[in-house]
N, C-alpha and C. Protein backbone atom coordinates (compact mmCIF):
# COMPACT_ATOMS: atom_id res chain seq x y z
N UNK A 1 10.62 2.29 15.06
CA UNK A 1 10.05 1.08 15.62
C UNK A 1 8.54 1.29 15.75
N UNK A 2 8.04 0.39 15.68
CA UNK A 2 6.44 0.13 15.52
C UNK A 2 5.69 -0.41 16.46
N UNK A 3 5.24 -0.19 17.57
CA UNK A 3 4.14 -0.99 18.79
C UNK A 3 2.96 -0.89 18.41
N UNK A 4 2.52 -2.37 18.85
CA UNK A 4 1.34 -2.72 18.87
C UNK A 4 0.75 -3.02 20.49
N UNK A 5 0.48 -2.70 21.01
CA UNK A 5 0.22 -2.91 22.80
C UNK A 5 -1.14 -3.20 22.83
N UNK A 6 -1.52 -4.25 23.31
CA UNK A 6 -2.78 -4.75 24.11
C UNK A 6 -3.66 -3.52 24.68
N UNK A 7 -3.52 -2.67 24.87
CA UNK A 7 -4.04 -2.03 25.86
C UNK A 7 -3.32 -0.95 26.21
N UNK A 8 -3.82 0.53 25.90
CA UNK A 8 -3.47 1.61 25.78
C UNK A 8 -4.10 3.02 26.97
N UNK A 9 -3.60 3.78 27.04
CA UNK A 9 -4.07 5.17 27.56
C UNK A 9 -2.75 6.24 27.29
N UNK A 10 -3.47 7.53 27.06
CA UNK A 10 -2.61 8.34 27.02
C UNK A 10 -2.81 9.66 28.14
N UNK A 11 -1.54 9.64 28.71
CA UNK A 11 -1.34 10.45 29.88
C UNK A 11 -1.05 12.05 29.64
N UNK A 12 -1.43 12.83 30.38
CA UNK A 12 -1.19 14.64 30.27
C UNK A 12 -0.05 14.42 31.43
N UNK A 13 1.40 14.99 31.20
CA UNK A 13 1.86 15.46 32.23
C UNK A 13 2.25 16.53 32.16
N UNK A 14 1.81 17.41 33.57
CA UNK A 14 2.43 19.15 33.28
C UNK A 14 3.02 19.18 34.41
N UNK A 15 4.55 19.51 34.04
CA UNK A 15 5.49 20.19 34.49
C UNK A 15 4.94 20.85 35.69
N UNK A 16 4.73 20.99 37.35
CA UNK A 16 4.32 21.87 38.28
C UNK A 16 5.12 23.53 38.19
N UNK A 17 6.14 23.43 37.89
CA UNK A 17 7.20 24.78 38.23
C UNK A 17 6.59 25.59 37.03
N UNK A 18 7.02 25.33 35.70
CA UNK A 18 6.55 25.91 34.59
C UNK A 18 4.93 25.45 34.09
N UNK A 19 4.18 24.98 34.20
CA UNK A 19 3.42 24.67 33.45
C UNK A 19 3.13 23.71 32.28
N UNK A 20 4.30 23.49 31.71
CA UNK A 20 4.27 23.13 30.27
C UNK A 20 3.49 21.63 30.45
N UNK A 21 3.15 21.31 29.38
CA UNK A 21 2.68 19.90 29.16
C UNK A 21 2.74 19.04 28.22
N UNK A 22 3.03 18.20 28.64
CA UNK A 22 3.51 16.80 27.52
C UNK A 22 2.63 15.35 27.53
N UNK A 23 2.14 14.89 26.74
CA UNK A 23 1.68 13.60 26.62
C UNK A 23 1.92 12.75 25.61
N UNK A 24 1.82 11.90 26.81
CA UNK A 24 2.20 10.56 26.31
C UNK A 24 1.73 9.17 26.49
N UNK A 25 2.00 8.14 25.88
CA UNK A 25 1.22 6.70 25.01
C UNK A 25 1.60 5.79 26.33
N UNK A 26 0.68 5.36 27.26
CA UNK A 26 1.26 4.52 28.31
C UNK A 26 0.13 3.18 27.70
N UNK A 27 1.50 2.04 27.33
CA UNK A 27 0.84 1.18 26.52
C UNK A 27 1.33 -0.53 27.14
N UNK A 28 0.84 -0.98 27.17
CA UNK A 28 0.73 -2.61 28.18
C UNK A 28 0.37 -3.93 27.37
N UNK A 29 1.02 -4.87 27.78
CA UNK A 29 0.95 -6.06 26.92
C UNK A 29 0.41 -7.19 27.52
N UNK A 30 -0.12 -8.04 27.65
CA UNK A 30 -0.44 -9.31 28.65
C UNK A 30 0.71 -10.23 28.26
N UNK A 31 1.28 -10.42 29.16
CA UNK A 31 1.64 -12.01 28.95
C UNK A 31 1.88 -13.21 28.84
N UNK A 32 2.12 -13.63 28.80
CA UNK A 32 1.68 -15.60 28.42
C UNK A 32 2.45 -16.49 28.95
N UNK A 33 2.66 -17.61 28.47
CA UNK A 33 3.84 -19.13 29.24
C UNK A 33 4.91 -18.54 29.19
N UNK A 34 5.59 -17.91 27.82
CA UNK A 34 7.41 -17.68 28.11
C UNK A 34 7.41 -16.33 28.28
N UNK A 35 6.15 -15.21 28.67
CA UNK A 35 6.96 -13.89 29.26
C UNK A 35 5.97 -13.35 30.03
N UNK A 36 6.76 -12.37 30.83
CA UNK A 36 5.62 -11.48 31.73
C UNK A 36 4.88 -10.56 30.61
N UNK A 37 3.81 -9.73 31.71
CA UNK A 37 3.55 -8.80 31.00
C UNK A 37 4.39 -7.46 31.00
N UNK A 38 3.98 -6.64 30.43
CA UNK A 38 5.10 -5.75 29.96
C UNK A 38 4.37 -4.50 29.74
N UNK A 39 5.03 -3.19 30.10
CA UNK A 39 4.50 -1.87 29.83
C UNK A 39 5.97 -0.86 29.10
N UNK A 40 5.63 0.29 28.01
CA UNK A 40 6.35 0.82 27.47
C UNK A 40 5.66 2.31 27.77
N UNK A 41 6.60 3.75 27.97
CA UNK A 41 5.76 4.77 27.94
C UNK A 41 6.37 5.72 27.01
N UNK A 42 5.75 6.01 26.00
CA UNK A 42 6.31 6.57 24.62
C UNK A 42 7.15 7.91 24.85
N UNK A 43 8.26 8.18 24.11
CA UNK A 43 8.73 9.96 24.09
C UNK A 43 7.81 11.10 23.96
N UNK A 44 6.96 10.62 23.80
CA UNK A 44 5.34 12.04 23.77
C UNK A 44 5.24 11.65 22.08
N UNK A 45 4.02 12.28 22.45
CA UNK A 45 2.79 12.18 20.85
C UNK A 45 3.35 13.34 20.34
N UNK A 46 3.97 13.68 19.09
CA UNK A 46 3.98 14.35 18.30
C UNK A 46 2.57 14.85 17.45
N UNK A 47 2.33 13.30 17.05
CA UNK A 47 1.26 13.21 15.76
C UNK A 47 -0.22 12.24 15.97
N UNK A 48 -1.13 12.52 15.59
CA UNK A 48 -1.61 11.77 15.68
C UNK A 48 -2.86 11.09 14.66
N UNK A 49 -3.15 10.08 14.12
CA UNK A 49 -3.83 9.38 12.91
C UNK A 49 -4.93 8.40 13.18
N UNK A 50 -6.23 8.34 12.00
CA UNK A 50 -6.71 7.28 12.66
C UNK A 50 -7.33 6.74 11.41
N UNK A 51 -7.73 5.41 11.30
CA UNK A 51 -8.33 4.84 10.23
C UNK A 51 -9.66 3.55 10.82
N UNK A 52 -10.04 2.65 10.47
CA UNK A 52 -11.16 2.51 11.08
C UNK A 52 -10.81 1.62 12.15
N UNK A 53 -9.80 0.89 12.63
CA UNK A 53 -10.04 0.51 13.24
C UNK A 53 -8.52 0.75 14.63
N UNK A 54 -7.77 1.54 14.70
CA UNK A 54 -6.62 2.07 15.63
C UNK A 54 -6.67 3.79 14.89
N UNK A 55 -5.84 4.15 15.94
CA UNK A 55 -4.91 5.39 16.19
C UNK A 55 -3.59 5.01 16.30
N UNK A 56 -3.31 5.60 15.24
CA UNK A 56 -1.20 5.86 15.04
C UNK A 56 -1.23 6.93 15.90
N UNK A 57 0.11 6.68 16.65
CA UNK A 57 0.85 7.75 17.62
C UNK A 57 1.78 7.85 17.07
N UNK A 58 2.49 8.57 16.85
CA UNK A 58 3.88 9.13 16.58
C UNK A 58 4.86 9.79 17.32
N UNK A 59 6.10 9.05 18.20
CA UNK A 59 6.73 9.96 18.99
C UNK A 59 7.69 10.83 18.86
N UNK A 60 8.22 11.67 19.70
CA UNK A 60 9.40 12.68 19.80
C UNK A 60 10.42 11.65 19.00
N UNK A 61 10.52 10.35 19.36
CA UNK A 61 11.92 9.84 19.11
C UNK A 61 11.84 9.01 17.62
N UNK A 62 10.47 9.59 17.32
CA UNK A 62 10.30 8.56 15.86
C UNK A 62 9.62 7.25 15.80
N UNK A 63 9.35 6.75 16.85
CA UNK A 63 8.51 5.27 17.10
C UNK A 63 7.23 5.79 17.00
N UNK A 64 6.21 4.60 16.13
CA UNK A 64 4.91 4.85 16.40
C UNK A 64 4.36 3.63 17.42
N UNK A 65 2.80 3.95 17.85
CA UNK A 65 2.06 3.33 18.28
C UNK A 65 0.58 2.94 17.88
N UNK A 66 0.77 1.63 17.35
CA UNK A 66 -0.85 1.36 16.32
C UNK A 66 -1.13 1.00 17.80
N UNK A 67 -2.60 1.49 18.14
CA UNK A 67 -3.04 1.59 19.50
C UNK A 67 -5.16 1.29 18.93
N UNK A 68 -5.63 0.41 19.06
CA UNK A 68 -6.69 -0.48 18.99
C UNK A 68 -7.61 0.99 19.72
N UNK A 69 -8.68 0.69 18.74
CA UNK A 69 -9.82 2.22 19.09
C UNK A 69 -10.62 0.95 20.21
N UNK A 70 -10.92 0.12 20.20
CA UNK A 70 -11.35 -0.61 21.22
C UNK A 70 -10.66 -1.78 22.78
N UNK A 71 -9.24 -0.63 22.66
CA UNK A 71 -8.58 -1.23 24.02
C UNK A 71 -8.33 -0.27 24.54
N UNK A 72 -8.82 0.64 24.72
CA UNK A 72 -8.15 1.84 25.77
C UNK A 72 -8.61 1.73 27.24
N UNK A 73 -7.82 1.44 27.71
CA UNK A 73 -7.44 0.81 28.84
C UNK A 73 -5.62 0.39 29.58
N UNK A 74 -6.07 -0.55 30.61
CA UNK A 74 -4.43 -0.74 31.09
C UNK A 74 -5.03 -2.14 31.63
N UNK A 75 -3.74 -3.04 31.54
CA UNK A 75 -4.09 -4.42 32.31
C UNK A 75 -3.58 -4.48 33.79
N UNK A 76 -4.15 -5.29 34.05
CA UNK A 76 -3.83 -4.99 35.89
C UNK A 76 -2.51 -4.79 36.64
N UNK A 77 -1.39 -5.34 35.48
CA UNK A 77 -0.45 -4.94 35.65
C UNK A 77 0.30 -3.50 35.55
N UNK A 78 -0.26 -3.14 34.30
CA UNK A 78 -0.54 -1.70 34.08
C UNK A 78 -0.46 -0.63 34.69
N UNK A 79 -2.13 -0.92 35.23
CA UNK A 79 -2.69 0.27 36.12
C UNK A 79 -1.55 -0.44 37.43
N UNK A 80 -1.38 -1.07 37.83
CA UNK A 80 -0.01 -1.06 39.42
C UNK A 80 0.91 -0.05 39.06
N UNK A 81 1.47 -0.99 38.13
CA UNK A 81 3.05 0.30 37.84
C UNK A 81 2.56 1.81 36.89
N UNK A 82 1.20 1.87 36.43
CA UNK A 82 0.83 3.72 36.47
C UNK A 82 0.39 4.33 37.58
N UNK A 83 -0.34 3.79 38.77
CA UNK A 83 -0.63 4.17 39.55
C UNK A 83 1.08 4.88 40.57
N UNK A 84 1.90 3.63 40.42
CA UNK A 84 3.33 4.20 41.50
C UNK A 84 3.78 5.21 40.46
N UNK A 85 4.01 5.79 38.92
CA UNK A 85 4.14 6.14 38.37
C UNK A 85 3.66 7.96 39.23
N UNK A 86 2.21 7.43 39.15
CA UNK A 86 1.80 8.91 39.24
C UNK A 86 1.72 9.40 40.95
N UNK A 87 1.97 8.05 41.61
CA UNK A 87 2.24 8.74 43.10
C UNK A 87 3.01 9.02 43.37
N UNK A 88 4.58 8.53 43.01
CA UNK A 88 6.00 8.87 43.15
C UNK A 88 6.27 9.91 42.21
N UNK A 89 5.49 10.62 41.71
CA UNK A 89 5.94 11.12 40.59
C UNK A 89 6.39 13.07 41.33
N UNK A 90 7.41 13.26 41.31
CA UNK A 90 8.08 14.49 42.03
C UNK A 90 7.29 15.83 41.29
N UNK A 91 7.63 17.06 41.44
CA UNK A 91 7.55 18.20 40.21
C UNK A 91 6.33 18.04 39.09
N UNK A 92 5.54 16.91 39.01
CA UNK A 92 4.65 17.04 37.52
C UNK A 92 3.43 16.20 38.16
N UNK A 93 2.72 16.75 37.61
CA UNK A 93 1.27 16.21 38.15
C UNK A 93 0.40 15.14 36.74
N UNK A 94 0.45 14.35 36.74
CA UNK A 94 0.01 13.24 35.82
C UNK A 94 -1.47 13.05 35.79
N UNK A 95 -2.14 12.43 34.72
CA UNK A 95 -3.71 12.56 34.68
C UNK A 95 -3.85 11.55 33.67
N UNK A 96 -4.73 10.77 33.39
CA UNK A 96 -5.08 9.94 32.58
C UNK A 96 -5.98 10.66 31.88
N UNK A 97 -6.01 10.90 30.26
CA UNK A 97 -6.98 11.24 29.33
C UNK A 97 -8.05 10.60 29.47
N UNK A 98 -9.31 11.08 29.42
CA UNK A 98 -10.58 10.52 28.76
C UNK A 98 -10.61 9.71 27.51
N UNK A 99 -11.32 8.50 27.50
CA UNK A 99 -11.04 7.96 26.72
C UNK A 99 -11.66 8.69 25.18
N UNK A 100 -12.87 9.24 25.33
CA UNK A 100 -13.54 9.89 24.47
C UNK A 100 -12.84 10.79 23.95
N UNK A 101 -11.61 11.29 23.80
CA UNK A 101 -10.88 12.11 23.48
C UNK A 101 -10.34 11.77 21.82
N UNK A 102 -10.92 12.88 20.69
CA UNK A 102 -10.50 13.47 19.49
C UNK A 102 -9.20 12.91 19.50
N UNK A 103 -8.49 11.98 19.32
CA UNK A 103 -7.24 12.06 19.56
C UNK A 103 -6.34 12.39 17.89
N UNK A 104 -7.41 12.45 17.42
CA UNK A 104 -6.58 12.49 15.75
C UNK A 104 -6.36 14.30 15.67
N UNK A 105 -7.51 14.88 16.07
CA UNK A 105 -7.73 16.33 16.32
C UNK A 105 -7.53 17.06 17.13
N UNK A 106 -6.67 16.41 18.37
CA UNK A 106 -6.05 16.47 19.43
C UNK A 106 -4.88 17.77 19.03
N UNK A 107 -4.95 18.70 20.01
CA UNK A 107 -3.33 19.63 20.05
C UNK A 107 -2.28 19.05 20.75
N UNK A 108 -1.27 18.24 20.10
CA UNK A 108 -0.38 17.82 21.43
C UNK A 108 1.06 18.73 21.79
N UNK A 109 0.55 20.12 22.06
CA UNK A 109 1.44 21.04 22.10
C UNK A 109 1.34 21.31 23.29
């Protein structure tokens, strides 16, 4: 499956007990007369691509994310439900990437 999301960021989460770390595509949609808006948060970045005008994500589960080099960001709906995301969030400590971030040259190991 293929997303296209309005409005993108990608999150670091590391594991508190072990360390390890995983990131992933927290991606948001606006919506209009017949729907709300809407947020999806990817199986983690495997891969990552870019051409002139997005970054392909590629996840654990096989879905990509064409993600706009000029929306990185979250819509207000967004940032609500990432913010309870990362305050309720038990065991793993969450961080929002810089947007300036290599993401094609990125290690997502």
């Amino acid at each position: 499956m293929k997303y296209y999301p309005d409005k993108w960021l990608v999150i670091k989460i590391t594991a508190q007990a072990t360390g390890k770390v995983h990131y992933r595509v927290f991606a948001t949609w606006h919506g209009g007369y017949m729907c709300s808006d809407s947020w999806k948060l990817n199986s983690g970045i495997v891969v990552a691509t870019e051409d002139e005008k997005s970054f392909s994500f590629e996840g654990d589960s096989g879905s990509a994310y064409s993600c706009g080099k000029y929306s990185y960001g979250t819509t207000g709906y967004g940032n609500g439900i990432l913010n309870n995301i990362i305050n309720t969030a038990e065991f793993l400590h969450i961080e929002v990437m810089p947007e300036d971030t290599d993401w094609a040259n990125f290690k997502y190991e």
